[in-house]
N, C-alpha and C. Protein backbone atom coordinates (compact mmCIF):
# COMPACT_ATOMS: atom_id res chain seq x y z
N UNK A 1 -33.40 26.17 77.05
CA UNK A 1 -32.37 25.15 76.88
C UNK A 1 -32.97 23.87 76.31
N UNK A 2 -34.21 23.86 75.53
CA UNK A 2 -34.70 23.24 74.86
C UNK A 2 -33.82 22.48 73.70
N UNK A 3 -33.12 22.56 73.34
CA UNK A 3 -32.16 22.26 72.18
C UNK A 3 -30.87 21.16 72.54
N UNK A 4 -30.39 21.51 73.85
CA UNK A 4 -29.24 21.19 74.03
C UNK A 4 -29.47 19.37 75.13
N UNK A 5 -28.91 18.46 75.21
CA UNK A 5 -28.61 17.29 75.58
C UNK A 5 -28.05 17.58 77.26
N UNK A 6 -29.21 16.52 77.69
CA UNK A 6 -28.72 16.22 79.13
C UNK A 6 -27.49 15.72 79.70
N UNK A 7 -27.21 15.69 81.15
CA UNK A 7 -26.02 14.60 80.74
C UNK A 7 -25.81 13.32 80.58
N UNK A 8 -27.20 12.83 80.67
CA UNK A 8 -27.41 11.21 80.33
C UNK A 8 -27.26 10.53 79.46
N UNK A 9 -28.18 11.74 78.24
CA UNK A 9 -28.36 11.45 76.94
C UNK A 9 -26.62 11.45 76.61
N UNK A 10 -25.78 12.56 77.06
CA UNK A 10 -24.31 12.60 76.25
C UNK A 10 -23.47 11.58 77.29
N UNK A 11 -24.08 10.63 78.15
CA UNK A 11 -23.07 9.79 78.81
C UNK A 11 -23.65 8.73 78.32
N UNK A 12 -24.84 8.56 77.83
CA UNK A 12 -25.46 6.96 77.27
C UNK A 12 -24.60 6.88 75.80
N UNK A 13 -24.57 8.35 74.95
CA UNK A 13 -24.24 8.36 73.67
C UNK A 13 -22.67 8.22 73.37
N UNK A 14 -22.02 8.87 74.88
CA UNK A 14 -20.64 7.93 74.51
C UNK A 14 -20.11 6.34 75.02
N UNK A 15 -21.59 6.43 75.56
CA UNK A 15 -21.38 4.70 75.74
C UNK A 15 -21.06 3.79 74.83
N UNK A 16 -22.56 4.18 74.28
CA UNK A 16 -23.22 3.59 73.21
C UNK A 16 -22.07 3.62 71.49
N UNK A 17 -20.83 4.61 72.00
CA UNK A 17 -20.49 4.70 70.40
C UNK A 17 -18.94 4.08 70.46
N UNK A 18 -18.22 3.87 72.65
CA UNK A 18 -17.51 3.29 72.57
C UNK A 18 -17.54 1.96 72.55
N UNK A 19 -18.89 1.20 73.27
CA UNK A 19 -19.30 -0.03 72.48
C UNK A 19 -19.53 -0.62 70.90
N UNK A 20 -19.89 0.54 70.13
CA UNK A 20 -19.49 0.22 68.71
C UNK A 20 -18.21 0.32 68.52
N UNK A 21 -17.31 1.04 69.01
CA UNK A 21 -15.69 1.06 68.96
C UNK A 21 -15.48 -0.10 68.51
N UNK A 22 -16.13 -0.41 69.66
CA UNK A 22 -15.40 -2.10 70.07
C UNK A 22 -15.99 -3.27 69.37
N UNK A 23 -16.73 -3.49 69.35
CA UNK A 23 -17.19 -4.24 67.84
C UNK A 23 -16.89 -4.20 67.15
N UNK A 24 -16.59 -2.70 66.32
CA UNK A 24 -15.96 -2.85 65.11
C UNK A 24 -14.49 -3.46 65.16
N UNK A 25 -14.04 -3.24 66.18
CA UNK A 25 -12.65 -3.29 66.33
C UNK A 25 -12.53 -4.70 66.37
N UNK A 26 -13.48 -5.50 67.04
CA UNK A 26 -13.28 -7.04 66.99
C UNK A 26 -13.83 -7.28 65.90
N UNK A 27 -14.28 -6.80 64.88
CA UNK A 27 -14.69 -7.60 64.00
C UNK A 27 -13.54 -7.26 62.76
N UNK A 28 -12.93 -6.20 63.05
CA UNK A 28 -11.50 -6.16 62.04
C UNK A 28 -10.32 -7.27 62.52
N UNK A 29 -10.89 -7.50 64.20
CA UNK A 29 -9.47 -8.49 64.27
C UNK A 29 -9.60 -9.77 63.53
N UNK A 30 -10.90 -10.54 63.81
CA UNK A 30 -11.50 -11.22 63.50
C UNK A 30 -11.07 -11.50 61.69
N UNK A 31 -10.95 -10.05 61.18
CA UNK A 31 -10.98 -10.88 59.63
C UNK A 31 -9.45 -11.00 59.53
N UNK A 32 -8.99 -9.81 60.31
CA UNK A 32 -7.03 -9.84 60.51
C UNK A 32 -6.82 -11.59 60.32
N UNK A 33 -7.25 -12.46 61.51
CA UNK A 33 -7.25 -13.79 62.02
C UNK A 33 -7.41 -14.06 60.77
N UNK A 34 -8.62 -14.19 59.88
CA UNK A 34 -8.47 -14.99 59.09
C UNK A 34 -7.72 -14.85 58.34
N UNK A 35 -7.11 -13.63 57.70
CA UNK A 35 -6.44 -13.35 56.55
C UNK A 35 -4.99 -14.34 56.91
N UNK A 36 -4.35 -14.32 58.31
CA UNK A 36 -3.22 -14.57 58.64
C UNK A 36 -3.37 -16.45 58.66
N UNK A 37 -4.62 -16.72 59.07
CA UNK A 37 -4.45 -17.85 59.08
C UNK A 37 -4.31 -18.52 57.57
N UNK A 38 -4.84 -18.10 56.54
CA UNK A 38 -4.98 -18.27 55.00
C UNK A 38 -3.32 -18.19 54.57
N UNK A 39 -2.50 -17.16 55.14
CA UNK A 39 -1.66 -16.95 54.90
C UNK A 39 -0.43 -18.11 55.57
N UNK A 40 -0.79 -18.44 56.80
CA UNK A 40 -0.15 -19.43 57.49
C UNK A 40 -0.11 -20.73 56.73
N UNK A 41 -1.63 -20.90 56.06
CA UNK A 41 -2.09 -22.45 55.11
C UNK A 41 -1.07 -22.20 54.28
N UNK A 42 -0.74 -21.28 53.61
CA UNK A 42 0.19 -20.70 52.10
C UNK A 42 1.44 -21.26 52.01
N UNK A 43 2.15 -20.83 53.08
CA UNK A 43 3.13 -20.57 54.00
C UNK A 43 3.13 -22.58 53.96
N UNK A 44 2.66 -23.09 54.76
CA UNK A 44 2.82 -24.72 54.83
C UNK A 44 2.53 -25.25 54.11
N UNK A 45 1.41 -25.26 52.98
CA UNK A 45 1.65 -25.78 51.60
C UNK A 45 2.85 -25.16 50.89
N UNK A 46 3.61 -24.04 50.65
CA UNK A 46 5.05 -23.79 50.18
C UNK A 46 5.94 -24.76 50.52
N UNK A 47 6.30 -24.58 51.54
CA UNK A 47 6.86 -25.47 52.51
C UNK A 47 6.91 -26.40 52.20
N UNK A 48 6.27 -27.87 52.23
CA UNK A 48 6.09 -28.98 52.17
C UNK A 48 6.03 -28.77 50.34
N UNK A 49 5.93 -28.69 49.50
CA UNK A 49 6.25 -28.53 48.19
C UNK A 49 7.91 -28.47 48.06
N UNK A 50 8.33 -27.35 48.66
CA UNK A 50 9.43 -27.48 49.29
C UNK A 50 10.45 -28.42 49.08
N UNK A 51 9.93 -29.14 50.59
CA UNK A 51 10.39 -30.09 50.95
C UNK A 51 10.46 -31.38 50.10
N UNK A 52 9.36 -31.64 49.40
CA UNK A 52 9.11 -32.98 48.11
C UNK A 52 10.18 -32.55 47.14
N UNK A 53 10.70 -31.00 46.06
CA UNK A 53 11.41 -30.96 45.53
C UNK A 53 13.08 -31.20 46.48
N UNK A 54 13.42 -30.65 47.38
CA UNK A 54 14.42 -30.90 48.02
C UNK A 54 14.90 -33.16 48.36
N UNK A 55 13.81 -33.09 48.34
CA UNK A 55 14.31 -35.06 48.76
C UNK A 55 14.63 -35.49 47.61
N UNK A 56 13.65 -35.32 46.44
CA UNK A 56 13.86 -35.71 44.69
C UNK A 56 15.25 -35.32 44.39
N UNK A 57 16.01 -33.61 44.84
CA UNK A 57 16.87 -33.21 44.25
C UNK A 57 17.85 -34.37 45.61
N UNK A 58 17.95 -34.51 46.29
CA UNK A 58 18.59 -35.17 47.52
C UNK A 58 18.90 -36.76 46.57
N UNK A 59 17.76 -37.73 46.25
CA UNK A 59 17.55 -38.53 45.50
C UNK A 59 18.47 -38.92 44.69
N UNK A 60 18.39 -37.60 43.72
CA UNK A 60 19.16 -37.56 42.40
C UNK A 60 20.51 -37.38 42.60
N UNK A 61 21.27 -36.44 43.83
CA UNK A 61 22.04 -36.53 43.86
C UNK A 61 23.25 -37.92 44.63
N UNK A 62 22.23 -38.62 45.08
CA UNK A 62 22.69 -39.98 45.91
C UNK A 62 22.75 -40.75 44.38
N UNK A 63 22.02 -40.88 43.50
CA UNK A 63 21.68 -41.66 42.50
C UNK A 63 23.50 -41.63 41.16
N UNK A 64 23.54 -40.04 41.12
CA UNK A 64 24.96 -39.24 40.66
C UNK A 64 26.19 -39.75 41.24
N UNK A 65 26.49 -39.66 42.48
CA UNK A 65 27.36 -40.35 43.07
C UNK A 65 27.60 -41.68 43.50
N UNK A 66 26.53 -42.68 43.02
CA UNK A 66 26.77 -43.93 42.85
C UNK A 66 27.10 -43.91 41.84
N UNK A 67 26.56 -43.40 40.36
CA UNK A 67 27.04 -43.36 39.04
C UNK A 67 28.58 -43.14 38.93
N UNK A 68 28.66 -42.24 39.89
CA UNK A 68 30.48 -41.84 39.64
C UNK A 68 31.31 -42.56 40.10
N UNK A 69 30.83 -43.14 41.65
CA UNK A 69 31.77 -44.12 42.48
C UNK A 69 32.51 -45.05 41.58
N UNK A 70 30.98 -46.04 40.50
CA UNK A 70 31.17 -46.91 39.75
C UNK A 70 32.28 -46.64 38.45
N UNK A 71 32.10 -45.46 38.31
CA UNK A 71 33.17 -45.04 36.84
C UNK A 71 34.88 -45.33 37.34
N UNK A 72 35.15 -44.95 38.89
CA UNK A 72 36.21 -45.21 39.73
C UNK A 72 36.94 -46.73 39.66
């Protein structure tokens, strides 16, 4: 029985490979996080771009209806 694995060796080796599980697994969340946070930055620079065209168009239209009041 020279060939075949104790049960140490096959209880250390599924230790050892569900601890890499898990590393890897945090290190995919890890880039998940960043990707989402990049995406979150995106997301609030849209936004606030947004928001600057919406006040201008807001602006213009306060600016229109004084123009018209006056034609009255």
């Amino acid at each position: 029985m020279a060939g075949f694995f104790n049960i140490e060796q096959v209880i250390l080796s599924i230790i050892i490979g569900t601890l890499l599980a898990i590393v890897y697994s945090l290190r995919i969340l890890v880039l998940l996080e960043k990707r989402i946070a990049r995406m979150d930055l995106n997301i609030e620079r849209m936004t606030r771009a947004i928001a600057k065209e919406e006040i201008k168009i807001e602006k213009e239209e306060v600016k229109i209806e004084k123009e018209l009041s006056k034609r009255k």
